[in-house]
N, C-alpha and C. Protein backbone atom coordinates (compact mmCIF):
# COMPACT_ATOMS: atom_id res chain seq x y z
N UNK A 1 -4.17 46.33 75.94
CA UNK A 1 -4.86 45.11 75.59
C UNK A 1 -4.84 44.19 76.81
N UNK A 2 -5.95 43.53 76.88
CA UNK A 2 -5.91 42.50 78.45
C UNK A 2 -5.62 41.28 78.26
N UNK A 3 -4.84 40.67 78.97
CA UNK A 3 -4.37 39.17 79.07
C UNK A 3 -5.11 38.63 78.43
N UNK A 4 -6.59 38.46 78.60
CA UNK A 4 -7.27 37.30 77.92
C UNK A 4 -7.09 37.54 76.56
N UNK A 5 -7.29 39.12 75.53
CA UNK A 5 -7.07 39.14 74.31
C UNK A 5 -6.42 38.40 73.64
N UNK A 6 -5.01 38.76 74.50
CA UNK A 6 -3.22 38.72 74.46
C UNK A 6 -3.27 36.91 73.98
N UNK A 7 -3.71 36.41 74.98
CA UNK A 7 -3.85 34.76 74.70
C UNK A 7 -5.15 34.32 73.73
N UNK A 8 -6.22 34.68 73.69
CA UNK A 8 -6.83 34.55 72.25
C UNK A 8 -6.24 34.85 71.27
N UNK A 9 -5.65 36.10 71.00
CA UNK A 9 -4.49 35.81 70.13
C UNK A 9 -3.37 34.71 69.55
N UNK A 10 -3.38 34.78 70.49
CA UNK A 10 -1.83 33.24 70.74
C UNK A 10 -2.14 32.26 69.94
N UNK A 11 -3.46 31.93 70.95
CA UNK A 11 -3.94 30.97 70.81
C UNK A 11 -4.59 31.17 69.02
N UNK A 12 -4.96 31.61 68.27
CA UNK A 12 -4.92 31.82 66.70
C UNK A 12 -3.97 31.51 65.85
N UNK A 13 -2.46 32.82 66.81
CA UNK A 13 -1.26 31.86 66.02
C UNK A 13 -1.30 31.02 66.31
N UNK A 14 -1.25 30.24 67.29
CA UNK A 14 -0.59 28.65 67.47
C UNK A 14 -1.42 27.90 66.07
N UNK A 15 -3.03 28.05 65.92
CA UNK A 15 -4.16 27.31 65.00
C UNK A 15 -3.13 27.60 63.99
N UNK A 16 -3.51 28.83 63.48
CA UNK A 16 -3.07 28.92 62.04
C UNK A 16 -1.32 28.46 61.47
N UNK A 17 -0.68 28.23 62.68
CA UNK A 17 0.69 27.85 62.62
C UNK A 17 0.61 26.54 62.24
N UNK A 18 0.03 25.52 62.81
CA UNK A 18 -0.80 24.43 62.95
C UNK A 18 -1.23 24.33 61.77
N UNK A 19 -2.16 24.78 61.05
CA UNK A 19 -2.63 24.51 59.63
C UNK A 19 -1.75 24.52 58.65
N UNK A 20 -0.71 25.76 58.85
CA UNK A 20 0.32 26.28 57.99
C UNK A 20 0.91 24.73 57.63
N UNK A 21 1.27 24.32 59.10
CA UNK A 21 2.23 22.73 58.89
C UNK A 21 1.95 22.09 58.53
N UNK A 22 0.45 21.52 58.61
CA UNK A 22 0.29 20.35 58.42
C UNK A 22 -0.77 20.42 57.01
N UNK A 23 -0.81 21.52 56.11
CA UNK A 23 -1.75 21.30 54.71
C UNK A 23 -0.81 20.58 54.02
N UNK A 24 -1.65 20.19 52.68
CA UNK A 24 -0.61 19.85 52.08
C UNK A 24 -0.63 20.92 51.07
N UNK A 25 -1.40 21.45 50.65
CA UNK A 25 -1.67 22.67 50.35
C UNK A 25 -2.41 23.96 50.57
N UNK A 26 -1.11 25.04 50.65
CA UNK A 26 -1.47 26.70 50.64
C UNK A 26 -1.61 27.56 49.96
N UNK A 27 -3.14 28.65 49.48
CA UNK A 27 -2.75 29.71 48.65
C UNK A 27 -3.91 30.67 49.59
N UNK A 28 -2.37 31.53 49.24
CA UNK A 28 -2.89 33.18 49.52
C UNK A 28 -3.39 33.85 48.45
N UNK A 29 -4.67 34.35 48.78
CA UNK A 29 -5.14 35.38 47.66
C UNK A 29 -5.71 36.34 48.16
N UNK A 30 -6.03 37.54 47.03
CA UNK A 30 -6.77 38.68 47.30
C UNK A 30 -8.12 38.57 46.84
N UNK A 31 -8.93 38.81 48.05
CA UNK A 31 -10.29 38.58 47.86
C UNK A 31 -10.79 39.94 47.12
N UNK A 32 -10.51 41.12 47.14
CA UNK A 32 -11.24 42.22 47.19
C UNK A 32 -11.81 42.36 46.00
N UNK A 33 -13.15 42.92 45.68
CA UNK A 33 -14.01 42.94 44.71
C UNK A 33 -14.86 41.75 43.78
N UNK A 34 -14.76 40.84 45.17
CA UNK A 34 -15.83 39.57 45.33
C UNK A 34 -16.94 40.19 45.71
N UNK A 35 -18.37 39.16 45.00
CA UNK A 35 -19.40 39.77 45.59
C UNK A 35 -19.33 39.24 46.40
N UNK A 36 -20.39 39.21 47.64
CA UNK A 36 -20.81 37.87 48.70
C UNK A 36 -21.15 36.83 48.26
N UNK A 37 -22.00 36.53 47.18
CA UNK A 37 -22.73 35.58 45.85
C UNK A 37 -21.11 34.98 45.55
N UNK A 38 -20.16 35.73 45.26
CA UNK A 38 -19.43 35.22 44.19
C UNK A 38 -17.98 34.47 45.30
N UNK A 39 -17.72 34.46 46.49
CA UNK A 39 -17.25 34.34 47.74
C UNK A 39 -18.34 33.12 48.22
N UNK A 40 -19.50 33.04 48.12
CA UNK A 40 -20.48 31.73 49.03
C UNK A 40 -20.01 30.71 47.71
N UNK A 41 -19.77 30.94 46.42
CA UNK A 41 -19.74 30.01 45.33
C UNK A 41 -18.67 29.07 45.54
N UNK A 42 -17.04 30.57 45.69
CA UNK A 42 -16.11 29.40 45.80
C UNK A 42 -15.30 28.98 46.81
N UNK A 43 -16.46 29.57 48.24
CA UNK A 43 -16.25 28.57 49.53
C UNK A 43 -17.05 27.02 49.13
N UNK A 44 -18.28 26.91 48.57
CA UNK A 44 -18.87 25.71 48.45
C UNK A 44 -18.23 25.07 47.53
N UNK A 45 -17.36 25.43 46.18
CA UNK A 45 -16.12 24.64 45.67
C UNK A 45 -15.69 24.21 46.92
N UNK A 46 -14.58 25.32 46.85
CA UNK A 46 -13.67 24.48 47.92
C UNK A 46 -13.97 23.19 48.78
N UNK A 47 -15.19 23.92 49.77
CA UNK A 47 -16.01 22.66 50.75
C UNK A 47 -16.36 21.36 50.39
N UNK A 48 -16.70 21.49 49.05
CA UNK A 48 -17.10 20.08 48.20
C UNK A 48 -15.74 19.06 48.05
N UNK A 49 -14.47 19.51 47.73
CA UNK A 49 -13.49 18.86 47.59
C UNK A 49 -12.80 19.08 48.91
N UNK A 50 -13.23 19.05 49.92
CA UNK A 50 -12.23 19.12 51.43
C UNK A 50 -11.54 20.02 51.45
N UNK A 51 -11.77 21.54 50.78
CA UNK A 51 -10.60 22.11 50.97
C UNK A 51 -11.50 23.71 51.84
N UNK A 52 -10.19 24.13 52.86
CA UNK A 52 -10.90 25.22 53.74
C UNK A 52 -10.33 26.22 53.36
N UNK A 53 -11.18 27.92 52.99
CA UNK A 53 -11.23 28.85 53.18
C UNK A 53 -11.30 29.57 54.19
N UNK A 54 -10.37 30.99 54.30
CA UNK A 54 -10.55 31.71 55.75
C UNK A 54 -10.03 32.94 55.76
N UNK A 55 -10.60 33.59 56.17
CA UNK A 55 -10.15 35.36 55.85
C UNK A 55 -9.23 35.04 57.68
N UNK A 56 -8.47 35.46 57.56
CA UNK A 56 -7.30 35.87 58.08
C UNK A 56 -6.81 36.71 58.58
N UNK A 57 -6.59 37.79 59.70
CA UNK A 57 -5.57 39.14 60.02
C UNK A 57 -4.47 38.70 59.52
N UNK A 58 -3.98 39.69 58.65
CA UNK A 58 -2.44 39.89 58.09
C UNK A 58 -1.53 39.69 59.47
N UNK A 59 -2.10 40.21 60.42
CA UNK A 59 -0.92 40.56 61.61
C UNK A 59 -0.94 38.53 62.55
N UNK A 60 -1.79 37.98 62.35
CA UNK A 60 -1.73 36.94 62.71
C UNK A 60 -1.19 35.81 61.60
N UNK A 61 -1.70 36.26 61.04
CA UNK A 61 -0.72 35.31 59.28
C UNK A 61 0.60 35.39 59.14
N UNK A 62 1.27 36.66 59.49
CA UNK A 62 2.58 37.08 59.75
C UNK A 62 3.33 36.64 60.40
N UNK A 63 2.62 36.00 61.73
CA UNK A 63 3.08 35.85 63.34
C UNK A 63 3.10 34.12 63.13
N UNK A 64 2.49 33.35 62.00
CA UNK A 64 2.00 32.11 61.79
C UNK A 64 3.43 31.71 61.22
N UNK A 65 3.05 32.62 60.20
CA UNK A 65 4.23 32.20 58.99
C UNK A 65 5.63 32.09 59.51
N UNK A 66 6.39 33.01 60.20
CA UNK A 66 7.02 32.80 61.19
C UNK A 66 7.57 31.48 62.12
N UNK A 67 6.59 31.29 62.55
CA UNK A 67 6.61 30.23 63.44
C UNK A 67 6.67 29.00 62.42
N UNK A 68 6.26 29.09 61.61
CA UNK A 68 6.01 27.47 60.44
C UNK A 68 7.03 27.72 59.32
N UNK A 69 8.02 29.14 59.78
CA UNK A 69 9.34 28.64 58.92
C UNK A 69 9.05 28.77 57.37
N UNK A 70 8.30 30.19 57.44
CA UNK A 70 7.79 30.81 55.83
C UNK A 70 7.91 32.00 55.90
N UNK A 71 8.84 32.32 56.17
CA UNK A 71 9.26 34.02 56.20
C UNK A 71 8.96 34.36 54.71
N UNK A 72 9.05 33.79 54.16
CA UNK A 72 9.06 34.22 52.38
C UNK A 72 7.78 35.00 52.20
N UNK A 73 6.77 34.50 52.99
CA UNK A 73 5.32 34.41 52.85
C UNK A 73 5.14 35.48 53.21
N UNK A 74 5.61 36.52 54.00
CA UNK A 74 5.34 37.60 54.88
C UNK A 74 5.16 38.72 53.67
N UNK A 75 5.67 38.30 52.18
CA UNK A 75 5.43 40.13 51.72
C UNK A 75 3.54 39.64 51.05
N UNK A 76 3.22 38.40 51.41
CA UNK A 76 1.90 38.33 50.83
C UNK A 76 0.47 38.61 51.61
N UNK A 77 1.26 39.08 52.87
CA UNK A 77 -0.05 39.28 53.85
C UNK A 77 -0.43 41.21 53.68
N UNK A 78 -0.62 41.69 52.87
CA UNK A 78 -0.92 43.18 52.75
C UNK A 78 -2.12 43.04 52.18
N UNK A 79 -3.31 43.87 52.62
CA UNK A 79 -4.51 43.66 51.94
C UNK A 79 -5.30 43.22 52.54
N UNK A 80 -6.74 42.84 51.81
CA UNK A 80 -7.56 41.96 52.23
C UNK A 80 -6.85 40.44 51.76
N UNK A 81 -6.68 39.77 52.53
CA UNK A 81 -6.30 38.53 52.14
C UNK A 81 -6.74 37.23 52.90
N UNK A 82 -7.30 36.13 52.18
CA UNK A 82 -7.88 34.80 52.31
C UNK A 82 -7.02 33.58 52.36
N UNK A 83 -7.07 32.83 53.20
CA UNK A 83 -6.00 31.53 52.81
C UNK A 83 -6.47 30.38 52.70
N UNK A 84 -6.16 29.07 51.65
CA UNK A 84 -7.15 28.28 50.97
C UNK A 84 -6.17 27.67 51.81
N UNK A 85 -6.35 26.69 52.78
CA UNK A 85 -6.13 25.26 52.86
C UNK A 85 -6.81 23.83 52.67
N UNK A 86 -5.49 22.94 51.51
CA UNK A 86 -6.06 21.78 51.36
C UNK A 86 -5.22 20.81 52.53
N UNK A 87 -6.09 20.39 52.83
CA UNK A 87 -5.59 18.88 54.04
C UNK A 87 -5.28 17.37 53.38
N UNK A 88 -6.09 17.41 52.52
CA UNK A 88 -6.10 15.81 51.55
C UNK A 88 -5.33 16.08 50.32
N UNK A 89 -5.71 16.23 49.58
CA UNK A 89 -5.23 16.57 47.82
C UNK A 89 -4.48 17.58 47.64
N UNK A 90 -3.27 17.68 47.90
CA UNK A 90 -2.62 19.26 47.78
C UNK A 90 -3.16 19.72 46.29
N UNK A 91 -3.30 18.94 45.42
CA UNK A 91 -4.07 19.45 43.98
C UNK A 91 -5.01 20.61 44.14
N UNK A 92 -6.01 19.72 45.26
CA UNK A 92 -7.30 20.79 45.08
C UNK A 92 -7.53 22.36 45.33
N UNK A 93 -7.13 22.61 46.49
CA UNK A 93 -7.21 23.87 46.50
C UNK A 93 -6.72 24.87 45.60
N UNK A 94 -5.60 25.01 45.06
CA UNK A 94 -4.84 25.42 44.02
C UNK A 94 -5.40 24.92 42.59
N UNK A 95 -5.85 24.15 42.26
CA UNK A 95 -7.19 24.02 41.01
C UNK A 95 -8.39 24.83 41.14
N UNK A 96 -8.68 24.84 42.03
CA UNK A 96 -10.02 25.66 42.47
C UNK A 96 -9.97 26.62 41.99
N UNK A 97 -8.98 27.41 42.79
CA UNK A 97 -8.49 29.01 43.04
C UNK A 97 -8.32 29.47 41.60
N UNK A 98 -7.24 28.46 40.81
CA UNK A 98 -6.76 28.66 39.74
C UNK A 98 -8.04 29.16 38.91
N UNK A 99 -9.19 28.20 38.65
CA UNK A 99 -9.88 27.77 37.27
C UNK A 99 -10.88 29.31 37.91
N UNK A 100 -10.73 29.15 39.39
CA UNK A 100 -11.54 30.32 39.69
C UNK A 100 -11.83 31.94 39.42
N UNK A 101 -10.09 32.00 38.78
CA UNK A 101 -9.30 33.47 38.69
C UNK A 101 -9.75 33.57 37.03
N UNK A 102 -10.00 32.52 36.53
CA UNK A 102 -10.12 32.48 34.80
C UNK A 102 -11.40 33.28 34.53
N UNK A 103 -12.49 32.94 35.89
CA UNK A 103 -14.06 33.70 35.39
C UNK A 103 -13.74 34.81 35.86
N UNK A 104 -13.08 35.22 37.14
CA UNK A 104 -13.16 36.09 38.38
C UNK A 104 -11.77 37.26 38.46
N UNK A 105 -11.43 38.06 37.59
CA UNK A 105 -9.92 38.71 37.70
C UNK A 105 -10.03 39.45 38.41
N UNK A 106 -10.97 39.40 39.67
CA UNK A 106 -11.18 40.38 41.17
C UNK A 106 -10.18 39.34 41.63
N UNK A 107 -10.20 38.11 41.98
CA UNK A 107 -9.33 37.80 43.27
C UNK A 107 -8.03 37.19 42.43
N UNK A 108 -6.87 37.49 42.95
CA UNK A 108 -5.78 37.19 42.90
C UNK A 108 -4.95 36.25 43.63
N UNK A 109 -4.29 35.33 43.26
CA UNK A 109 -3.46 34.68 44.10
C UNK A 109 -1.81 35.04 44.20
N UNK A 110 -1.96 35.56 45.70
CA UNK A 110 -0.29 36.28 45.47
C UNK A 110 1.03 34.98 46.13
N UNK A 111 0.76 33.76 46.28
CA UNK A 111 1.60 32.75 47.09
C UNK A 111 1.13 31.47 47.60
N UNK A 112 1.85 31.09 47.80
CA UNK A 112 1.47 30.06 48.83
C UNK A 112 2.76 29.12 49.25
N UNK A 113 2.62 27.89 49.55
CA UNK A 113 2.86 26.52 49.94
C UNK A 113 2.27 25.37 49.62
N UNK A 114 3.38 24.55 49.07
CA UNK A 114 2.95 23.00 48.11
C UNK A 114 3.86 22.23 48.86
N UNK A 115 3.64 20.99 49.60
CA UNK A 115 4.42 20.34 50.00
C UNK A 115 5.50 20.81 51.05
N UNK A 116 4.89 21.57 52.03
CA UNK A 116 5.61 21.91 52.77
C UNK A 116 6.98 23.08 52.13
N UNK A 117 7.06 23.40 51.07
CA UNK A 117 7.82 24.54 50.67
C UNK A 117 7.23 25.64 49.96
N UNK A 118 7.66 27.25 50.23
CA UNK A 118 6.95 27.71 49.64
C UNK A 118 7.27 27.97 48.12
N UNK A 119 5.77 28.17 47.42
CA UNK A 119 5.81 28.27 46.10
C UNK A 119 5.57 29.65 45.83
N UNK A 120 6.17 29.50 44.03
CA UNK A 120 5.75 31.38 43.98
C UNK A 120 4.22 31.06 42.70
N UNK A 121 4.21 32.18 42.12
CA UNK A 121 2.66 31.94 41.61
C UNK A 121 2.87 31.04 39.93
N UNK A 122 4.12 30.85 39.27
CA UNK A 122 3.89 30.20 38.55
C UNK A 122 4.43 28.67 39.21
N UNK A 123 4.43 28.30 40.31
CA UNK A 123 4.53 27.53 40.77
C UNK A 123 2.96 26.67 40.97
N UNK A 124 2.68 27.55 41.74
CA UNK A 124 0.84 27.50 42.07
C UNK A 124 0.09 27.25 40.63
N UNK A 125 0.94 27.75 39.86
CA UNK A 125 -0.06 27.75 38.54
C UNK A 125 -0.33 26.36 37.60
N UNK A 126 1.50 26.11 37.91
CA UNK A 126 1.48 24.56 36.88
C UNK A 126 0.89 23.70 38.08
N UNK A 127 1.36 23.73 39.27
CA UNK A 127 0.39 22.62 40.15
C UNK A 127 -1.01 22.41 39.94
N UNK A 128 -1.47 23.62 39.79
CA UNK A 128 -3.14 23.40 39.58
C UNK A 128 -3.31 22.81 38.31
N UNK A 129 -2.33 22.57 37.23
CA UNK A 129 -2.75 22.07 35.85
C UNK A 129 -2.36 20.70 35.84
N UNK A 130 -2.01 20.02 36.99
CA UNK A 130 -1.79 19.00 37.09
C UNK A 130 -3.00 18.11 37.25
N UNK A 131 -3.38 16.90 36.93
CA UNK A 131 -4.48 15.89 37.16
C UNK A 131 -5.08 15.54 39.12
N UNK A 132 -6.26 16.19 39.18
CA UNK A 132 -6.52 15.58 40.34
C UNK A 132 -6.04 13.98 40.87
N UNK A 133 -5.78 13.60 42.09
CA UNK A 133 -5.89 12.44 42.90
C UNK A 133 -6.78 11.50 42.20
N UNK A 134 -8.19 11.87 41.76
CA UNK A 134 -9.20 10.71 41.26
C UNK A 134 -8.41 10.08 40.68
N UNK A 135 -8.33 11.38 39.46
CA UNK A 135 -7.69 11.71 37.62
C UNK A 135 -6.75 10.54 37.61
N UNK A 136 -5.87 10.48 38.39
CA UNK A 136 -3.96 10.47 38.44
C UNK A 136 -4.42 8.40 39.08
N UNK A 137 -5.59 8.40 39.58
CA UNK A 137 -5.40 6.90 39.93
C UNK A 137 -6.29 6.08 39.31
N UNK A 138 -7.42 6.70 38.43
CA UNK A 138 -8.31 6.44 37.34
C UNK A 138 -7.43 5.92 36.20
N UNK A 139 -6.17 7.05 36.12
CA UNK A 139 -5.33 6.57 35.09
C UNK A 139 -4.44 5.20 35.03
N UNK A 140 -3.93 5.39 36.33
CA UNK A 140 -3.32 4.57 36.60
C UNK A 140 -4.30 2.69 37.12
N UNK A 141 -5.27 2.77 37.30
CA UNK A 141 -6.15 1.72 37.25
C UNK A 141 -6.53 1.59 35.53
N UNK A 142 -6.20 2.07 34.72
CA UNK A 142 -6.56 1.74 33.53
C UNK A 142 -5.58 1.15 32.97
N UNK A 143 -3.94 1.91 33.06
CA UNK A 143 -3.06 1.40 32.81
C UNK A 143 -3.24 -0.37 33.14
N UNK A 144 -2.94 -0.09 34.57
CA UNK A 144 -3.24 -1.81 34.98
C UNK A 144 -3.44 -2.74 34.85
N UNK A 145 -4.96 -2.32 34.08
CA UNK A 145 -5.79 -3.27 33.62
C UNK A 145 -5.76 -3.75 32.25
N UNK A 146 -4.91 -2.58 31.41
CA UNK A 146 -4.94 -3.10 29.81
C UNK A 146 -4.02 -4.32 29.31
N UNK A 147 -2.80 -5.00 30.44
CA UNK A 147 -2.47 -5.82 29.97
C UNK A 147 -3.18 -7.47 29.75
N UNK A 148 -4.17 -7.14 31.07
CA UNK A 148 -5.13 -8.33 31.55
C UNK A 148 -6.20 -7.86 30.01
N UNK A 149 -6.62 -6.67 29.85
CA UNK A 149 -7.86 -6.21 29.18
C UNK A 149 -7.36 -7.28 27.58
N UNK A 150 -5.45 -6.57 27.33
CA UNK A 150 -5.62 -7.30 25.78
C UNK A 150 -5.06 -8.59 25.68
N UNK A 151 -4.88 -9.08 26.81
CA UNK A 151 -4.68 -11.06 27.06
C UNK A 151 -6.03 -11.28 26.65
N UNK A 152 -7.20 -10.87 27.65
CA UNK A 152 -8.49 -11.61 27.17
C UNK A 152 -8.97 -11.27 25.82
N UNK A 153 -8.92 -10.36 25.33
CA UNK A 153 -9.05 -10.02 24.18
C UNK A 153 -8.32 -11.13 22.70
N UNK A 154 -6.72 -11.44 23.61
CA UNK A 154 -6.34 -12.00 22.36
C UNK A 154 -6.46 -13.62 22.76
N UNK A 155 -7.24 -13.69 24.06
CA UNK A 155 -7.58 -15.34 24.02
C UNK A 155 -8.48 -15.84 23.18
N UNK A 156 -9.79 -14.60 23.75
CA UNK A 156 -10.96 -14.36 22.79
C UNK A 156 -11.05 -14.05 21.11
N UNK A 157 -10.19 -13.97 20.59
CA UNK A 157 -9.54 -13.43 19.05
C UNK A 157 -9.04 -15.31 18.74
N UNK A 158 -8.30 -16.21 19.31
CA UNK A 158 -8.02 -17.31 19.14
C UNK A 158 -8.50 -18.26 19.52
N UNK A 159 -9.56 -18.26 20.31
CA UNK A 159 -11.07 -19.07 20.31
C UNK A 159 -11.86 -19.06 19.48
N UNK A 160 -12.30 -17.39 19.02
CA UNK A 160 -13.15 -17.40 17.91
C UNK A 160 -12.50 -17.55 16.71
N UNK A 161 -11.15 -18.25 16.31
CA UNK A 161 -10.64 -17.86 15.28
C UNK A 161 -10.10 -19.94 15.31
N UNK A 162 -10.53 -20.49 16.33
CA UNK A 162 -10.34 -21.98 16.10
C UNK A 162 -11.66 -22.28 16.29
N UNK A 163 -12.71 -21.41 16.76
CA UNK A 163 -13.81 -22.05 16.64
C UNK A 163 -14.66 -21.75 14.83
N UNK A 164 -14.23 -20.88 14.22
CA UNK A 164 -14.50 -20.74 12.91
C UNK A 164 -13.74 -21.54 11.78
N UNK A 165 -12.46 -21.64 12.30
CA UNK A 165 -11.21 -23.06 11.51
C UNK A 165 -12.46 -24.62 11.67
N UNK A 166 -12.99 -24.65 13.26
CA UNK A 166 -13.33 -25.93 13.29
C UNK A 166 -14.68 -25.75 12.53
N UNK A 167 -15.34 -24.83 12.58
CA UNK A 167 -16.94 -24.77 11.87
C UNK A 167 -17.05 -24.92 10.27
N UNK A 168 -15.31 -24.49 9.97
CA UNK A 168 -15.07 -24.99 8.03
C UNK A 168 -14.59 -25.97 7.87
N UNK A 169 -13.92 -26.69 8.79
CA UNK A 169 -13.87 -27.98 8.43
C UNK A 169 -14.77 -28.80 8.48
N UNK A 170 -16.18 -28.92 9.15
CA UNK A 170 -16.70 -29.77 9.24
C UNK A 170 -18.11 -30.02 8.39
């Protein structure tokens, strides 16, 4: 193999070492017996919610994992295998994948990484059943608001309830 390979190489691990660290979420899966149709669908998931897809050499995923201090990860690189990284929402990617495997029992998810540790697959599993980022601050802006929501409510309940006292007395 010639020097330049040797360092295009490298230079891959170093990327994918690099991604390994800094997602906030990782899943490994088995692509095999995707159509192309059914692979363009849930790259454009993914893409829609910021999250990246990428077919991978096992022998460079190996050499990654390693370096980013996931030896655990090494019995999941056999196969054809894809790796979902999310950068923003560790939720998303691992929802995707998940809701994805429910239509699709061709691809499998054999691992990953949540928060910088690795997870095993019923790990991956309850994470994805957790409430998106929107979900989780939609909620929490509602919370918020219901104490203000039933003050005005019960100002409005004792306005209209002295403005009907004053409309029988008079």
């Amino acid at each position: 193999m010639s020097e330049k390979a040797v360092a295009v190489k490298a230079q891959k691990v170093e990327a994918v070492t690099e991604e390994l660290k800094n997602a906030s979420s990782v899943v490994i899966v088995n692509y095999r017996g995707l159509t192309v149709a059914e692979v363009t669908d849930l790259r454009k998931q993914l893409r829609d919610e910021g999250v990246k897809m990428e077919v991978i050499k096992n022998k460079v995923m190996d050499r990654a994992a390693t370096k980013a201090g996931f030896e655990e990860l090494k019995p999941t690189f056999a196969g054809p295998t894809a790796v979902v990284f999310s950068s923003e929402d560790p939720i998303a990617g691992p929802k995707i994948i998940h809701n994805f495997t429910k239509t699709n029992d061709q691809i499998k998810i054999k691992g990953g990484v949540i928060d910088g540790q690795v997870a095993s697959l019923d790990e991956i599993t309850a994470y994805a059943a957790l409430p998106s980022r929107e979900e989780l601050l939609s909620t929490l802006a509602n919370i918020l608001q219901a104490p203000v929501r039933n003050f005005a409510y019960g100002v409005k309940a004792i306005a209209d309830k002295k403005q009907s006292d004053d409309g029988d007395a008079a």
